[in-house]
Protein backbone atom coordinates (compact mmCIF):
# COMPACT_ATOMS: atom_id res chain seq x y z
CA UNK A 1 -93.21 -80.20 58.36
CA UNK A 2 -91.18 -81.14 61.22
CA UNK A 3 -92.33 -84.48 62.08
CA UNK A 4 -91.57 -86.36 58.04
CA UNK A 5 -88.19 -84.43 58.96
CA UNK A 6 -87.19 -85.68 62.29
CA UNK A 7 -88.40 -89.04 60.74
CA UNK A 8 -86.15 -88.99 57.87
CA UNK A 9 -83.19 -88.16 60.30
CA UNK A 10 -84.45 -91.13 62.64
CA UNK A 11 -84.34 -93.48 59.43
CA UNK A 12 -80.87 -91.79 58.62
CA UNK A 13 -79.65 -93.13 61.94
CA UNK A 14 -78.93 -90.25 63.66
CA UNK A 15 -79.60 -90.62 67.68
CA UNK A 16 -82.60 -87.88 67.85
CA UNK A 17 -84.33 -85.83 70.69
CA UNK A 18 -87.16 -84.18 70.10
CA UNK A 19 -89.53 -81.83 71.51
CA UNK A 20 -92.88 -80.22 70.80
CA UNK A 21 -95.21 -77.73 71.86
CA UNK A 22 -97.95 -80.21 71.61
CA UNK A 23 -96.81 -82.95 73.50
CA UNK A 24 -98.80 -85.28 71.77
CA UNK A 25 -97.17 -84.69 68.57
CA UNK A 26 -94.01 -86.47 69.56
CA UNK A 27 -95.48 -89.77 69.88
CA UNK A 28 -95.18 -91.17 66.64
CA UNK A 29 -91.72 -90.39 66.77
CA UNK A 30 -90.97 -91.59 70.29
CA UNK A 31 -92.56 -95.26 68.72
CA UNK A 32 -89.80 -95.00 66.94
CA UNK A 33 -87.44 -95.52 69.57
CA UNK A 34 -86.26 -91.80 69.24
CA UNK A 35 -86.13 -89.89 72.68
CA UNK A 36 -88.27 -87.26 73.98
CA UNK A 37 -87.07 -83.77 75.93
CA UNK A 38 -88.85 -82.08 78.56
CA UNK A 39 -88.21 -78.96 76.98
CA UNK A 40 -86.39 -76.91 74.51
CA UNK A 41 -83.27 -76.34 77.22
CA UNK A 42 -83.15 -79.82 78.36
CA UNK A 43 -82.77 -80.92 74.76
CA UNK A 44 -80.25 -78.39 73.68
CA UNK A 45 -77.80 -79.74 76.44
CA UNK A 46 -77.87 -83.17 75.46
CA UNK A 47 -77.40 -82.59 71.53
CA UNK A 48 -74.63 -81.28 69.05
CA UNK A 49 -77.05 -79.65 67.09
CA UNK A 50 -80.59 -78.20 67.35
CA UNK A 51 -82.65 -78.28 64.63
CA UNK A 52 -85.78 -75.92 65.26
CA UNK A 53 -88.93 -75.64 62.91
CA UNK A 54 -92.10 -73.60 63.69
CA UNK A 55 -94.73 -71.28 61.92
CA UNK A 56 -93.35 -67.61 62.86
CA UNK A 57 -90.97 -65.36 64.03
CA UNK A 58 -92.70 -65.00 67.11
CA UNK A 59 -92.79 -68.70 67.37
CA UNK A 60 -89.12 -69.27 66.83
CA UNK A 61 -88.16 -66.80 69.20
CA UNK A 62 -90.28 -67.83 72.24
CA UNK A 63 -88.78 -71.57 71.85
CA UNK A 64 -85.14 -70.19 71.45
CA UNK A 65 -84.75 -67.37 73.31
CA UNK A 66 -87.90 -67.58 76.14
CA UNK A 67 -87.85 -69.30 79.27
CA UNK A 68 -86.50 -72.54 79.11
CA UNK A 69 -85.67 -71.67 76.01
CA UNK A 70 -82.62 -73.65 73.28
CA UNK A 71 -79.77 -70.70 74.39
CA UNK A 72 -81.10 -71.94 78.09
CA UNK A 73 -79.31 -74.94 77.53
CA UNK A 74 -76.79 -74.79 73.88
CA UNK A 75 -73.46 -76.01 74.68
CA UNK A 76 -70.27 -74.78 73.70
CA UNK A 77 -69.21 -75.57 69.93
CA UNK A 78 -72.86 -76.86 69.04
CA UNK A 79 -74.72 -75.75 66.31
CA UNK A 80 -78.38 -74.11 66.05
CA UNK A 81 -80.09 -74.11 62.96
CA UNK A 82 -83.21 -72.46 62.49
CA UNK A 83 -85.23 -74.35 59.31
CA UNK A 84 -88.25 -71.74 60.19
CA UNK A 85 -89.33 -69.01 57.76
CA UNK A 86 -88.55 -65.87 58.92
CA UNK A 87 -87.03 -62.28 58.39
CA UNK A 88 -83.12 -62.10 57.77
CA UNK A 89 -83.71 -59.60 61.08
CA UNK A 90 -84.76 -62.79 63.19
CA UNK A 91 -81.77 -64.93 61.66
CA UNK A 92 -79.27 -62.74 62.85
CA UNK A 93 -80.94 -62.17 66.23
CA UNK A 94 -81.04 -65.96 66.74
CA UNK A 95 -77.19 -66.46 65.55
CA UNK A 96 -76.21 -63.47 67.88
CA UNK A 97 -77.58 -65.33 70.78
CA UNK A 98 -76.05 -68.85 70.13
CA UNK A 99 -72.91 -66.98 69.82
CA UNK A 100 -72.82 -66.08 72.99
CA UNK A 101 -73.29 -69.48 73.97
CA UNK A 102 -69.62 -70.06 71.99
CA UNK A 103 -72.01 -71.65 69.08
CA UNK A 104 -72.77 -71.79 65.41
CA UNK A 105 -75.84 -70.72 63.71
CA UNK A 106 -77.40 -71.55 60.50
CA UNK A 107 -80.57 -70.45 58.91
CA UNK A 108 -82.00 -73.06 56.79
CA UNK A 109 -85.74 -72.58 55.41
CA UNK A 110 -87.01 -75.11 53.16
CA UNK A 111 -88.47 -75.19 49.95
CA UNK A 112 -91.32 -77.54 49.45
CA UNK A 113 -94.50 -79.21 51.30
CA UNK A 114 -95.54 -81.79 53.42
CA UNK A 115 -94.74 -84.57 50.39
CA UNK A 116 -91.03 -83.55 50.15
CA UNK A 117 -90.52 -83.09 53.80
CA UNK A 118 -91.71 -87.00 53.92
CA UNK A 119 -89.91 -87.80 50.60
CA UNK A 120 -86.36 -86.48 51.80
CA UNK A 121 -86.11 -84.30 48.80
CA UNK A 122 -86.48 -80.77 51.02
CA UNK A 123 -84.98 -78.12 49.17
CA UNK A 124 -82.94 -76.49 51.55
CA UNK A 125 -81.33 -72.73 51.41
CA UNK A 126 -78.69 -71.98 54.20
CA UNK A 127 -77.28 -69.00 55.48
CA UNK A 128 -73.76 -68.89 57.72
CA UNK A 129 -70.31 -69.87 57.82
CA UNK A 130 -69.15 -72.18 55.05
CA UNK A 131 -67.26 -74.53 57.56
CA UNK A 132 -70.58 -74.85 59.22
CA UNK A 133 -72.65 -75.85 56.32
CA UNK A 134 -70.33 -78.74 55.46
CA UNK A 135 -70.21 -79.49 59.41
CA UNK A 136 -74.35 -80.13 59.16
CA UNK A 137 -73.94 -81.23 55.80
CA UNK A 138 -74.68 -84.69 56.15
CA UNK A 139 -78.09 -83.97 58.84
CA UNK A 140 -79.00 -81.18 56.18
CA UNK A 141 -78.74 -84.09 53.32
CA UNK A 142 -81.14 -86.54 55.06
CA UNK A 143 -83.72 -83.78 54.70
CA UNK A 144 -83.19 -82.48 51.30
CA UNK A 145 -82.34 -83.52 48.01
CA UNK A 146 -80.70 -79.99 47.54
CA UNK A 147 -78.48 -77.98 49.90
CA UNK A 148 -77.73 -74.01 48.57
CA UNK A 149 -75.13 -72.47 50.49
CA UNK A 150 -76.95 -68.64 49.91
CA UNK A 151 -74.46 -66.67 52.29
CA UNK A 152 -73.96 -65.22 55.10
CA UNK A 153 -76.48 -65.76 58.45
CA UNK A 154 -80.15 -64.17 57.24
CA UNK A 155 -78.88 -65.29 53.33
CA UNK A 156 -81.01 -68.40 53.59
CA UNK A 157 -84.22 -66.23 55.11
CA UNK A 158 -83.94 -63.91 52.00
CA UNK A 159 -83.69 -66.29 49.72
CA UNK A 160 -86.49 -68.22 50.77
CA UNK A 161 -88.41 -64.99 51.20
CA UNK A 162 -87.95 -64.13 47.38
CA UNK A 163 -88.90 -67.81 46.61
CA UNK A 164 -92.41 -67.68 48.37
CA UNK A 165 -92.64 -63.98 46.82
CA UNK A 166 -92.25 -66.46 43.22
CA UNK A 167 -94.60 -68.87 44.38
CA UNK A 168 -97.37 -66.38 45.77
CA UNK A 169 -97.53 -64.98 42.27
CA UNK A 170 -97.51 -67.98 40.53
CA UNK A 171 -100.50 -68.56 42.62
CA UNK A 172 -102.41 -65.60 42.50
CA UNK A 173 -101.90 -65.84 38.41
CA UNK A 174 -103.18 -69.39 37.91
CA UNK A 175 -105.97 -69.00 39.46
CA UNK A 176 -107.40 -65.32 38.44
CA UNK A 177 -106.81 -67.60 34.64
CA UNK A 178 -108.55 -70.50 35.92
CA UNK A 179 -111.93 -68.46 36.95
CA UNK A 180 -111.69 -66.58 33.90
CA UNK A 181 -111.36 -70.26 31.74
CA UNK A 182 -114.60 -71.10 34.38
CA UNK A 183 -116.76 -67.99 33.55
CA UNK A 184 -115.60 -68.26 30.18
CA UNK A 185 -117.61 -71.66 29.61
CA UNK A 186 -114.11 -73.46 28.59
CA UNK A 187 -113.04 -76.84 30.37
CA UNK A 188 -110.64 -76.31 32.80
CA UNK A 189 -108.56 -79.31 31.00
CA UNK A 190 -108.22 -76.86 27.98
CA UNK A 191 -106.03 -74.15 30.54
CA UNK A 192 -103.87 -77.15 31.46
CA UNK A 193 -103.15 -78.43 28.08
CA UNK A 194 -101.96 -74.75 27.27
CA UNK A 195 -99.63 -74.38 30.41
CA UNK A 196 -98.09 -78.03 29.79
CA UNK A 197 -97.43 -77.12 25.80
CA UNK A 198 -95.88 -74.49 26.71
CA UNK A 199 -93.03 -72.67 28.14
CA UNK A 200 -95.30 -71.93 31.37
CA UNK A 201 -95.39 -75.86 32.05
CA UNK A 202 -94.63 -77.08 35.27
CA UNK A 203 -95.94 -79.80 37.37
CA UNK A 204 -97.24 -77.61 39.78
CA UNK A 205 -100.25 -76.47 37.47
CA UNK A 206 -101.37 -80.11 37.79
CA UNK A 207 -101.16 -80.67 41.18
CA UNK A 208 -102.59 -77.87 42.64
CA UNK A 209 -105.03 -77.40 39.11
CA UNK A 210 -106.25 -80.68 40.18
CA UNK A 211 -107.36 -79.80 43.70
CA UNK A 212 -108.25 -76.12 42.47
CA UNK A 213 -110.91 -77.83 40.22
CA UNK A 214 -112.65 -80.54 43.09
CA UNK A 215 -112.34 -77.36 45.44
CA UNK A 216 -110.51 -79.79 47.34
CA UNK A 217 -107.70 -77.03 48.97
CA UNK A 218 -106.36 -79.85 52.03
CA UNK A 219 -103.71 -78.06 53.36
CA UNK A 220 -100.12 -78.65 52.39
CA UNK A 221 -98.74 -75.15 52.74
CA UNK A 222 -101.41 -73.06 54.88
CA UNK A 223 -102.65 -70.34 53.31
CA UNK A 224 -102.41 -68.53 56.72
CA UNK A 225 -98.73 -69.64 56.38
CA UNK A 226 -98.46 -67.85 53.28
CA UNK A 227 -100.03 -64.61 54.04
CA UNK A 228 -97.11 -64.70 57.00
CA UNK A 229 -94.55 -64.68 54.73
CA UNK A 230 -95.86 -62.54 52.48
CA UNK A 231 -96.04 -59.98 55.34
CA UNK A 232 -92.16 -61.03 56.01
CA UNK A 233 -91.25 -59.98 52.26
CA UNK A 234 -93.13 -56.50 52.95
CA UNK A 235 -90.73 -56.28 55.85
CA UNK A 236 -87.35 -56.98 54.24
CA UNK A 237 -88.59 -54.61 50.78
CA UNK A 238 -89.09 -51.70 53.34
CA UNK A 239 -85.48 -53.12 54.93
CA UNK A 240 -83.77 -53.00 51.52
CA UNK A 241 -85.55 -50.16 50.10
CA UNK A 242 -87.36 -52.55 47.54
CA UNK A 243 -90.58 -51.99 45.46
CA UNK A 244 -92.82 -54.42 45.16
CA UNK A 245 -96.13 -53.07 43.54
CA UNK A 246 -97.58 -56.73 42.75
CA UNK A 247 -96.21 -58.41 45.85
CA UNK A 248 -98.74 -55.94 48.33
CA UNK A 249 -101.57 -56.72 45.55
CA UNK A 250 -101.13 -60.20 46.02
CA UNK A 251 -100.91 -59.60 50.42
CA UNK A 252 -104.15 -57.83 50.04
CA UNK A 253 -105.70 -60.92 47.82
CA UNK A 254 -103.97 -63.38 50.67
CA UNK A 255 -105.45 -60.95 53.53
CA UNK A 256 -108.61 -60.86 52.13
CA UNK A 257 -109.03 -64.48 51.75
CA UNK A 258 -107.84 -65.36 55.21
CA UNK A 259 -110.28 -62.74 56.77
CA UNK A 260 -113.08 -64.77 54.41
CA UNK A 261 -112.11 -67.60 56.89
CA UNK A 262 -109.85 -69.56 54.69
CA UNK A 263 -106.93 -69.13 56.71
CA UNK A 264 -106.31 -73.24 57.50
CA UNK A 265 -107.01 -74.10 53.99
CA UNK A 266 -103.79 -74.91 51.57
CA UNK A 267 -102.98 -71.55 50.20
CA UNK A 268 -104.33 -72.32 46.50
CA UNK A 269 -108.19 -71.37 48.29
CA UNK A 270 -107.44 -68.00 46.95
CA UNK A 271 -109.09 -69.53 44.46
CA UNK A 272 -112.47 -69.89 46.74
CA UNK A 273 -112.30 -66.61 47.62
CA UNK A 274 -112.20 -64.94 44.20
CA UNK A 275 -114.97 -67.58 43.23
CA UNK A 276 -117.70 -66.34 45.64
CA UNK A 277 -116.66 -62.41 44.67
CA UNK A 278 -118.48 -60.54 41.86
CA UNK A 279 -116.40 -57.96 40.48
């Protein structure tokens, strides 16, 4: 996901640093002409604003706030934003820091895949101070098609939390129909003309129905990715004092599949899973 989105703000114009675990990953960008940073506190001192986006809390956390970490080397009056998924716990955490480096902090997940991160048309949700959001505004907009202003810091995390909670299901649903269309004897087409009569149509039953149907599941969204942040959504319900009955049925249907070994697959291989089980 990062890479198509430092591209897009290397198109935009924007003078870019960039820096990656796997140093080999920044190569296609440095063709570019865009600079490259020895690590994440030699880049934070020669930027406004750092733009961070990784797999986990954990993740985030060691490149931020570890050795040689971002906070190493933020500058006054610079601004952090974290586009990671993670808890609204690990938002603030990361915005407490920077301000003690006398800067601003946004959370910013994203909503889409690898082909809106290369399109430009991210959906992004952002959590923080108003006057920062329309500070980034125009870095945020070569990204996204959308920018929601959700709240305050760890507003952007929950929001994208309860999206993926939306999504998971969606997922899990479609595809316990699908194998019961399959087992049924009906053609798999039939299930799609339904959805797109109807007021369940959305293109999303195409795209993934598609792959579903090859057993083609090429990543775009992990489904190891997706078990994370379904066990982020289990954090903030116990945080808020929510139930969610069908969200911990559909972790248990994620956890299962990614101890089947389906962890690097895109997240619709639920599908594979349920397909070699016999009820």
């Amino acid at each position: 996901m990062g890479a198509p989105m430092a591209t897009n703000l290397a198109k935009a114009g924007f003078p870019l640093t960039v820096w990656n675990r796997t140093a080999s990953k920044m190569e296609p960008l440095l063709r570019l002409g865009v600079k490259g940073a020895k690590s994440p506190a030699q880049l934070a001192s020669v930027v406004d604003m750092v733009v961070t986006m990784v797999s986990t809390p954990q993740d985030v956390e060691q490149v931020v706030l570890g050795p040689d970490g971002v906070v190493e080397g933020l500058t006054s009056g610079a601004v952090l934003v974290d586009m990671s998924t993670v808890s609204p716990a690990t938002s603030r955490k990361l915005a407490g820091a920077a301000t003690t480096k006398r800067a601003e902090f946004l959370d910013a997940p994203v909503v889409g895949s690898k082909g809106p991160a290369t399109e430009g048309k991210l959906v992004i949700l952002v959590g923080g101070l108003p006057s920062t959001v329309e500070r980034c505004r125009p870095i945020l907009g070569a990204m996204g098609k959308t920018i929601l202003h959700a709240g305050s810091v760890g507003a952007g995390s929950a929001l994208k939390l309860a999206t993926n909670l939306m999504l998971a299901h969606l997922a899990a649903g479609f595809v316990e129909g699908l194998l019961l269309v399959e087992r049924a004897g009906l053609e798999p087409k039939r299930y799609f003309e339904v959805l797109e009569a109807s007021t369940f149509h959305s293109p999303w039953y195409q795209t993934k129905g598609a792959g579903i149907v090859k057993r083609d599941f090429t990543p775009h969204f992990a489904l190891k990715h997706m078990h994370k942040d379904l066990r982020l959504m289990a954090e903030l319900a116990e945080d808020v004092k929510a139930a969610l009955p069908v969200t911990k049925a559909v972790e248990q249907l994620f956890a299962r599949s990614e101890a089947a070994g389906l962890s690097e697959q895109d997240y619709s291989a639920i599908f594979s899973y349920l397909d070699t089980t016999r009820a």
